[in-house]
N, C-alpha and C. Protein backbone atom coordinates (compact mmCIF):
# COMPACT_ATOMS: atom_id res chain seq x y z
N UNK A 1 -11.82 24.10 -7.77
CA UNK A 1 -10.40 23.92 -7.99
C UNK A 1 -9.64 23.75 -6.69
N UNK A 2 -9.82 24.46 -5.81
CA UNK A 2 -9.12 24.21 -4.06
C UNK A 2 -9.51 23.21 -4.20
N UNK A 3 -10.53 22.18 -4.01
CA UNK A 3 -10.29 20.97 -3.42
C UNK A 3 -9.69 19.77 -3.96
N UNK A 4 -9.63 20.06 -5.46
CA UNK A 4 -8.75 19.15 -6.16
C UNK A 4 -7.10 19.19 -5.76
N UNK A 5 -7.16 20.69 -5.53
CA UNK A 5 -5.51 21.06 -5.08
C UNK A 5 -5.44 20.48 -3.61
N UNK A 6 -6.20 20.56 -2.92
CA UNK A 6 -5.69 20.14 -1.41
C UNK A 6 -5.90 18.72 -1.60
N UNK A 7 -7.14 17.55 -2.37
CA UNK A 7 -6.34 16.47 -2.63
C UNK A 7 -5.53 15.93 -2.74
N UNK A 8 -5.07 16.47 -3.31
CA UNK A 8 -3.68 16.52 -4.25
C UNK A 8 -2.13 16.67 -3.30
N UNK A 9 -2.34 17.83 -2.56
CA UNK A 9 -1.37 17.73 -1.39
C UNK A 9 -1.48 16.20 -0.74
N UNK A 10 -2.73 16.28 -0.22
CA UNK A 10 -3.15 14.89 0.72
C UNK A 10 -2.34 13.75 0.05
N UNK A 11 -2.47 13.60 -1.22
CA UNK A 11 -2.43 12.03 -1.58
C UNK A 11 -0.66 12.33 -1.55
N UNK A 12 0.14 13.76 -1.69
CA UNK A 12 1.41 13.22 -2.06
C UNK A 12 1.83 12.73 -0.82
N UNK A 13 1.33 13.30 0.04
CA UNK A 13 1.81 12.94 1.65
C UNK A 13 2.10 11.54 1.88
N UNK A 14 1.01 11.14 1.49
CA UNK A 14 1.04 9.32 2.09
C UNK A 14 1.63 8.35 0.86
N UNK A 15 1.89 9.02 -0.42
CA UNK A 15 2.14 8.27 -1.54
C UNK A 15 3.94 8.33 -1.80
N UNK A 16 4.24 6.98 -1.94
CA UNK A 16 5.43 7.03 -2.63
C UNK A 16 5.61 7.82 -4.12
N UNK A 17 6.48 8.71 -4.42
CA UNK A 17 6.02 9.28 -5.63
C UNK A 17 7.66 9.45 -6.47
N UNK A 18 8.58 9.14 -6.19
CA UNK A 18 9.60 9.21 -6.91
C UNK A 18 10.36 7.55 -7.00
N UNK A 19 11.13 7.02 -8.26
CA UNK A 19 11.45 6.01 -8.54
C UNK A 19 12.72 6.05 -7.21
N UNK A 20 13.56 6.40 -7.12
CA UNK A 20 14.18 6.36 -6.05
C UNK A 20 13.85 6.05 -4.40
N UNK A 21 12.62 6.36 -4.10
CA UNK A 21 11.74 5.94 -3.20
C UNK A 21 11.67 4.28 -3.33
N UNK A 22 10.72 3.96 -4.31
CA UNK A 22 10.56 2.53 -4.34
C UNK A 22 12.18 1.52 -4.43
N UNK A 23 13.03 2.28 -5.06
CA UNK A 23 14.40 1.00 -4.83
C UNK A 23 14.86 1.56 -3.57
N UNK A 24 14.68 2.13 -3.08
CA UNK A 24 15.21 2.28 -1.72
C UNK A 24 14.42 1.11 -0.78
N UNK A 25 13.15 0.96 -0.97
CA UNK A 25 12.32 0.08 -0.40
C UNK A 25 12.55 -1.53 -0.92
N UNK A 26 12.92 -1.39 -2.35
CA UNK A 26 12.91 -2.58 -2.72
C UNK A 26 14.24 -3.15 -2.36
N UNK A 27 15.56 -2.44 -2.47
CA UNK A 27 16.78 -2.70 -2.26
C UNK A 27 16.97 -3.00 -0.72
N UNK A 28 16.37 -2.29 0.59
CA UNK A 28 16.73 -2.55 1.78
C UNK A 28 15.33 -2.91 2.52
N UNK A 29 14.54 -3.05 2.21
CA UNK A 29 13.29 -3.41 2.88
C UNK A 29 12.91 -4.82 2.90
N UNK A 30 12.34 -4.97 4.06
CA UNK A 30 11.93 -6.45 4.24
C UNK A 30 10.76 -7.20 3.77
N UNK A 31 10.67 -8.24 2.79
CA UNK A 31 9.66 -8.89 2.08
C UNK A 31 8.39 -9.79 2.82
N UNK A 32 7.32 -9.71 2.66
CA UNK A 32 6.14 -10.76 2.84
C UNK A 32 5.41 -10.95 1.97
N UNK A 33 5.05 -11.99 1.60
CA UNK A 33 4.10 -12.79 0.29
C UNK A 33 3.45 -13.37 0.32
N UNK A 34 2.38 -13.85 -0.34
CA UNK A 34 1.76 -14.73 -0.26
C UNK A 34 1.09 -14.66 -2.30
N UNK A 35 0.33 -15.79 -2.38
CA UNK A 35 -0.21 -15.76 -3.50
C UNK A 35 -0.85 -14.59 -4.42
N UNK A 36 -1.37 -13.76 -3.77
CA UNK A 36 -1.28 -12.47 -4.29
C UNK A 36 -0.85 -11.31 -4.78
N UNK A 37 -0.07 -11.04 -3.28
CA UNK A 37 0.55 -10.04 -3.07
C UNK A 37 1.65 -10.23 -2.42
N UNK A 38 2.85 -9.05 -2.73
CA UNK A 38 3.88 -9.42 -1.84
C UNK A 38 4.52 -7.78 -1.19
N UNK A 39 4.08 -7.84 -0.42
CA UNK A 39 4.35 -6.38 0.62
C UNK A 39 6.14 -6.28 1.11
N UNK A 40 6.84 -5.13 0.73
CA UNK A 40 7.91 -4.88 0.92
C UNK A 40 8.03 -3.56 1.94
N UNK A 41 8.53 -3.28 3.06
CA UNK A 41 8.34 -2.52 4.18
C UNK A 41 9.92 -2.11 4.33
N UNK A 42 10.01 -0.71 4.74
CA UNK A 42 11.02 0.04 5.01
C UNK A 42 10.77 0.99 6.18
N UNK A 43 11.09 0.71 7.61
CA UNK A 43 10.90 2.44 8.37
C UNK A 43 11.74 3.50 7.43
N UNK A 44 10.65 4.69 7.78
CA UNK A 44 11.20 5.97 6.70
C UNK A 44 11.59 7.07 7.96
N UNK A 45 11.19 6.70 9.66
CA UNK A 45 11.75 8.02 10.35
C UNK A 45 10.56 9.25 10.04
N UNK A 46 9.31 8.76 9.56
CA UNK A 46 8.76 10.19 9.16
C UNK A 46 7.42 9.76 10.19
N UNK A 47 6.46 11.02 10.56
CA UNK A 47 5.51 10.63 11.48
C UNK A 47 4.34 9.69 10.94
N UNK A 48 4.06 9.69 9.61
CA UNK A 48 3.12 8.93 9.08
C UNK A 48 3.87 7.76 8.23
N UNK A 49 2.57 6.63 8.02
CA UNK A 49 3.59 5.81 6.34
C UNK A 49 2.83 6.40 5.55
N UNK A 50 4.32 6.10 4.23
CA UNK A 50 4.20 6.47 2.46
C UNK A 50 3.27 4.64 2.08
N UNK A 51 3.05 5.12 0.88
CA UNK A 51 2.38 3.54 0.29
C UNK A 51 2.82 4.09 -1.18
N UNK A 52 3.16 2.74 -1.74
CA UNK A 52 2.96 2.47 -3.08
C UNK A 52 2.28 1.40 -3.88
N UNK A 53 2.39 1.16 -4.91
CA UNK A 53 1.54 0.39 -5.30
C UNK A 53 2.02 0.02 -6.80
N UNK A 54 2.39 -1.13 -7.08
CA UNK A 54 3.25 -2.29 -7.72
C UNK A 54 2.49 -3.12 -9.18
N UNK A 55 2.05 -2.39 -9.96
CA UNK A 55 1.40 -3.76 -10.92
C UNK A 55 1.89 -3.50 -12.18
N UNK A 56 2.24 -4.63 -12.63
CA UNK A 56 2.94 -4.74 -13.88
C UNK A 56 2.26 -5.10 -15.02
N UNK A 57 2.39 -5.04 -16.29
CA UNK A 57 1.94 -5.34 -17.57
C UNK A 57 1.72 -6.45 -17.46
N UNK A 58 2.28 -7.44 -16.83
CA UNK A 58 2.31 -8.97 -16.89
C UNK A 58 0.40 -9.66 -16.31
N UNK A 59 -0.08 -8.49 -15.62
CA UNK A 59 -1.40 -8.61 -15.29
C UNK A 59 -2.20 -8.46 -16.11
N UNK A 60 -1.82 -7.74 -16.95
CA UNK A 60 -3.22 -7.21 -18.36
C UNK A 60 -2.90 -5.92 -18.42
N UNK A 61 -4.10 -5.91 -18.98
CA UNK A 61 -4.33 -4.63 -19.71
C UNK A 61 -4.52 -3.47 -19.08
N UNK A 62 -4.51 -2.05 -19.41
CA UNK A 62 -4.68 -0.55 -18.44
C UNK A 62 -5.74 -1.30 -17.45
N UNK A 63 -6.97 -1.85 -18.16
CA UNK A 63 -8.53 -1.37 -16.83
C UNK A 63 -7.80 -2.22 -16.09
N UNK A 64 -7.33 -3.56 -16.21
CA UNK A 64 -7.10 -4.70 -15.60
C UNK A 64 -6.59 -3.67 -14.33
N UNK A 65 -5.10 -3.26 -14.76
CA UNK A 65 -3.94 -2.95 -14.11
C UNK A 65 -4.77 -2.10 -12.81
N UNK A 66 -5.45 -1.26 -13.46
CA UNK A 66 -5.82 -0.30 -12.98
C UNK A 66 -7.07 -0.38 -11.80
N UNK A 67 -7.61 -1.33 -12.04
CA UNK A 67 -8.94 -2.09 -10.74
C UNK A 67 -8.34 -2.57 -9.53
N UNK A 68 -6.98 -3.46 -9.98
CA UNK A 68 -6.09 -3.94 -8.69
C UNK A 68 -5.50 -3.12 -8.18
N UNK A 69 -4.96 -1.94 -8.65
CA UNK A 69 -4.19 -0.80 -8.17
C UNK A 69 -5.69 0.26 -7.51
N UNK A 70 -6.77 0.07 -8.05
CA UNK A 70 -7.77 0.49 -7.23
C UNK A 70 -8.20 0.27 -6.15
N UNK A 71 -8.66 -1.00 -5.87
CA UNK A 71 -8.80 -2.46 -4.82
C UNK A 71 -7.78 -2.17 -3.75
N UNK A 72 -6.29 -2.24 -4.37
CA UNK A 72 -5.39 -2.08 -3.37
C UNK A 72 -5.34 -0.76 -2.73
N UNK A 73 -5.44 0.20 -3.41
CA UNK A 73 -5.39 1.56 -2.81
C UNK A 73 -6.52 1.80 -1.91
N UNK A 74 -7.67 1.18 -1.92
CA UNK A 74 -8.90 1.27 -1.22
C UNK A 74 -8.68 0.46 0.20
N UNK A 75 -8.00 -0.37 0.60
CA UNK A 75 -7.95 -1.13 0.97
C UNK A 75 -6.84 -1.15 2.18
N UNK A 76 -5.97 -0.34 1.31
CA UNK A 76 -5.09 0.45 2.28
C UNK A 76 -5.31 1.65 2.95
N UNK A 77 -6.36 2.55 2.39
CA UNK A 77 -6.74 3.39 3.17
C UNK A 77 -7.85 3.30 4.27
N UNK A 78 -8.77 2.25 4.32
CA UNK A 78 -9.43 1.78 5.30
C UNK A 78 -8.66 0.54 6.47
N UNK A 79 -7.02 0.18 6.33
CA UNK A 79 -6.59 0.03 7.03
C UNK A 79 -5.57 0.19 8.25
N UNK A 80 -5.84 0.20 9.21
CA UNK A 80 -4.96 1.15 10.43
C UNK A 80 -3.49 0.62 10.07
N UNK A 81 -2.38 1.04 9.66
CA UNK A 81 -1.10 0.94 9.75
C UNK A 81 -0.29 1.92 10.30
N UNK A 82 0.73 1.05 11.08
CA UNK A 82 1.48 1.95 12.08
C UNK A 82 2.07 2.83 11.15
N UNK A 83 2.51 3.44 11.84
CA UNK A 83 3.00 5.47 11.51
C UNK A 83 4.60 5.06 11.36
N UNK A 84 5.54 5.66 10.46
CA UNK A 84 6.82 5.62 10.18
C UNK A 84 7.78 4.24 9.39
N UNK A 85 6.66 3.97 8.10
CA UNK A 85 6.71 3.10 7.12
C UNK A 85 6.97 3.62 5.86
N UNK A 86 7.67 3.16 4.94
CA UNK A 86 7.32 2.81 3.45
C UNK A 86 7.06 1.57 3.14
N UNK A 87 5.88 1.76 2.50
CA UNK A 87 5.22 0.03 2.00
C UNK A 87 5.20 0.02 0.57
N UNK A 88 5.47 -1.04 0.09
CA UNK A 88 5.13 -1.76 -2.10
C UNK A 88 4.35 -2.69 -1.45
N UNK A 89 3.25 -2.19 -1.85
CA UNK A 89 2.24 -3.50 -2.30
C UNK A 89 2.86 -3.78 -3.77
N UNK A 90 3.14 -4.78 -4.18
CA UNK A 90 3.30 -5.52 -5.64
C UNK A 90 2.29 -6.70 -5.49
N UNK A 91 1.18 -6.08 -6.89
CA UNK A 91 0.56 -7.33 -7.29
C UNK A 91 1.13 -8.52 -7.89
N UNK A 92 0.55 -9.50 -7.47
CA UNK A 92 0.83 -10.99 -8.43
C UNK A 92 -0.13 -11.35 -9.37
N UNK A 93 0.18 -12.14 -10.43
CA UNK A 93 -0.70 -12.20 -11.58
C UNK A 93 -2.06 -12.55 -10.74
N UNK A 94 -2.02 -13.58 -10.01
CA UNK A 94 -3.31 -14.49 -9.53
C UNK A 94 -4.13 -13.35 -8.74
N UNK A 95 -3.85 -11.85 -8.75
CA UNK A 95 -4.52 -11.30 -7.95
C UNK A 95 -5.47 -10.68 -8.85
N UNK A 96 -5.33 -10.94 -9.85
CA UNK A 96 -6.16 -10.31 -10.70
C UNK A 96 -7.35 -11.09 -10.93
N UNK A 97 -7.44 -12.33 -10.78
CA UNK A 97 -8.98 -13.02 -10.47
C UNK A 97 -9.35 -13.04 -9.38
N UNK A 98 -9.12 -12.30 -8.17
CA UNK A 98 -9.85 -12.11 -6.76
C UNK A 98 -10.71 -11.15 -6.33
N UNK A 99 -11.87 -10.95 -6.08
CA UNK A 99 -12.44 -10.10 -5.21
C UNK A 99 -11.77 -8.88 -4.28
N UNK A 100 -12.29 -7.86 -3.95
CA UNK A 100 -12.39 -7.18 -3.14
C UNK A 100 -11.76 -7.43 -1.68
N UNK A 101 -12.53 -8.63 -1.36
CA UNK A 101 -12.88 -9.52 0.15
C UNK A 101 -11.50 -10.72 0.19
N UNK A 102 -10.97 -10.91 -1.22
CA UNK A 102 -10.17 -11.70 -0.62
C UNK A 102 -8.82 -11.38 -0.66
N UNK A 103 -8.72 -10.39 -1.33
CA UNK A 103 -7.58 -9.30 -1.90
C UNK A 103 -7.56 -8.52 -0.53
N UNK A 104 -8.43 -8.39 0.25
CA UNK A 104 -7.83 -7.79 1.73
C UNK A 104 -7.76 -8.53 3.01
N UNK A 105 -8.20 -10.02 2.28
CA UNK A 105 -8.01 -10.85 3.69
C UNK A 105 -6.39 -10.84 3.62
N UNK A 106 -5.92 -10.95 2.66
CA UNK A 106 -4.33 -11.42 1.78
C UNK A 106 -3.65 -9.97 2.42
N UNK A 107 -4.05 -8.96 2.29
CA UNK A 107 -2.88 -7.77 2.76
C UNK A 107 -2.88 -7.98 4.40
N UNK A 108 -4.58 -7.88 4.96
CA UNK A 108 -4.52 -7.77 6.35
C UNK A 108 -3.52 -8.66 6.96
N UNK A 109 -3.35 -10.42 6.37
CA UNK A 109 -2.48 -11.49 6.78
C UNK A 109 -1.05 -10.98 6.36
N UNK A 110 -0.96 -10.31 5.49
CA UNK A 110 0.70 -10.07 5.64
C UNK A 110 1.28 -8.84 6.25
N UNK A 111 0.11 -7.66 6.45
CA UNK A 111 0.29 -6.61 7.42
C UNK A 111 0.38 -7.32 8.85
N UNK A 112 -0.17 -8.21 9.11
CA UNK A 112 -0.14 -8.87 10.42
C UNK A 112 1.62 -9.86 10.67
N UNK A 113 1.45 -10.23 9.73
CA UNK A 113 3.18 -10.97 9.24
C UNK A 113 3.87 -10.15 9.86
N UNK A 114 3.85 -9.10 9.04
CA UNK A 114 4.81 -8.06 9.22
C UNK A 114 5.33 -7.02 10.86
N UNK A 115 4.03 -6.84 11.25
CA UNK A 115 3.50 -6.36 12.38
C UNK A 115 3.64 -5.10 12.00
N UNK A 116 2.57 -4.70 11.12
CA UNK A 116 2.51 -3.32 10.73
C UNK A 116 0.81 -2.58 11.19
N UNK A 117 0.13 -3.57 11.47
CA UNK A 117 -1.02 -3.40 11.68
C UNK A 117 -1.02 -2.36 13.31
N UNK A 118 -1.87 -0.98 13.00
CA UNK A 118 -1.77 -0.56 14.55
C UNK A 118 -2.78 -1.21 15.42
N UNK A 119 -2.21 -1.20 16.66
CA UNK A 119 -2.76 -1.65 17.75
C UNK A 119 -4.52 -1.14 18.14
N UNK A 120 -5.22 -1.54 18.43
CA UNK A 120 -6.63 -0.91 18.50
C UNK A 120 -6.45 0.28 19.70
N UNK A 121 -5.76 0.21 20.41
CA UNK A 121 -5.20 1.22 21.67
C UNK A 121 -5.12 2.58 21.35
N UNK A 122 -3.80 2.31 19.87
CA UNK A 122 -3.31 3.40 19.45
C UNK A 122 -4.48 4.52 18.97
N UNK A 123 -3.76 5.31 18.81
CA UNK A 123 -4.58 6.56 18.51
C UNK A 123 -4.53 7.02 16.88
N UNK A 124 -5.96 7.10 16.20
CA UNK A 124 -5.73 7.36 14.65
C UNK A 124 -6.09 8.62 14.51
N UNK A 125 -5.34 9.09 13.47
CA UNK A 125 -5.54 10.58 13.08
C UNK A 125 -6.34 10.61 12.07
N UNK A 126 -7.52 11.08 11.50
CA UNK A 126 -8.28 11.20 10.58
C UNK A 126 -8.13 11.65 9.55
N UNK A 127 -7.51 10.65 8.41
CA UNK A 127 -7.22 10.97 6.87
C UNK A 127 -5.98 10.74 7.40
N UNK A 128 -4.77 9.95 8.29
CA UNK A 128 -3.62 9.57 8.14
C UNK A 128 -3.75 8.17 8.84
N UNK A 129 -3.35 7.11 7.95
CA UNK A 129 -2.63 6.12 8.59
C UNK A 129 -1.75 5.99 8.96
């Protein structure tokens, strides 16, 4: 049971978790897109970034919804992003016929857009992006 609970801390840390969060991001944050995905970015002033994660009914069904919101969440945690962000990943329909491999060539290119990607210099903290 502890380790489900200290999960659990972990994930609220880095997770957007209240609707007010995301329109704050969606209302003043700055957009990048591409055929997939379209990444919306807000500095939050806090030492780490929050992430959320965007898929709508318009994709399918629960598993559907739920593989891309997997994919994406995986995908973001094996990538270095600078510290003092809120990010929406929002899926696009067409992301739902892509791979793994091409579903993160598509974030890495718009984390790079964006210039959210950390520097190889910088210093990573283990279990925080």
């Amino acid at each position: 049971m502890a380790i489900n609970a200290g999960l659990a801390a972990m994930t609220r840390n880095w997770a957007l978790t209240k609707r007010a969060q995301y329109l704050t991001v969606y209302k003043s944050g700055k957009a990048w897109a591409d055929n997939f995905i379209v990444i919306k970015a807000l500095p939050n002033g806090l030492e780490l970034s929050r992430y959320g994660f965007s898929v709508t009914k318009e994709l399918g069904k629960a598993v559907v919804r739920n593989r891309v919101r997997r994919l994406l969440r995986e995908i973001v945690r094996l990538t270095p992003v600078k510290p003092g962000w809120d990010v929406v990943f929002i899926a696009r329909p067409s992301a739902v016929a892509v791979d793994y491999h091409q579903l993160k060539k598509s974030v890495d290119r718009l984390l790079v857009r964006a210039h959210l990607l950390r520097d190889r210099d910088e210093a990573v903290s283990p279990g925080v992006n």
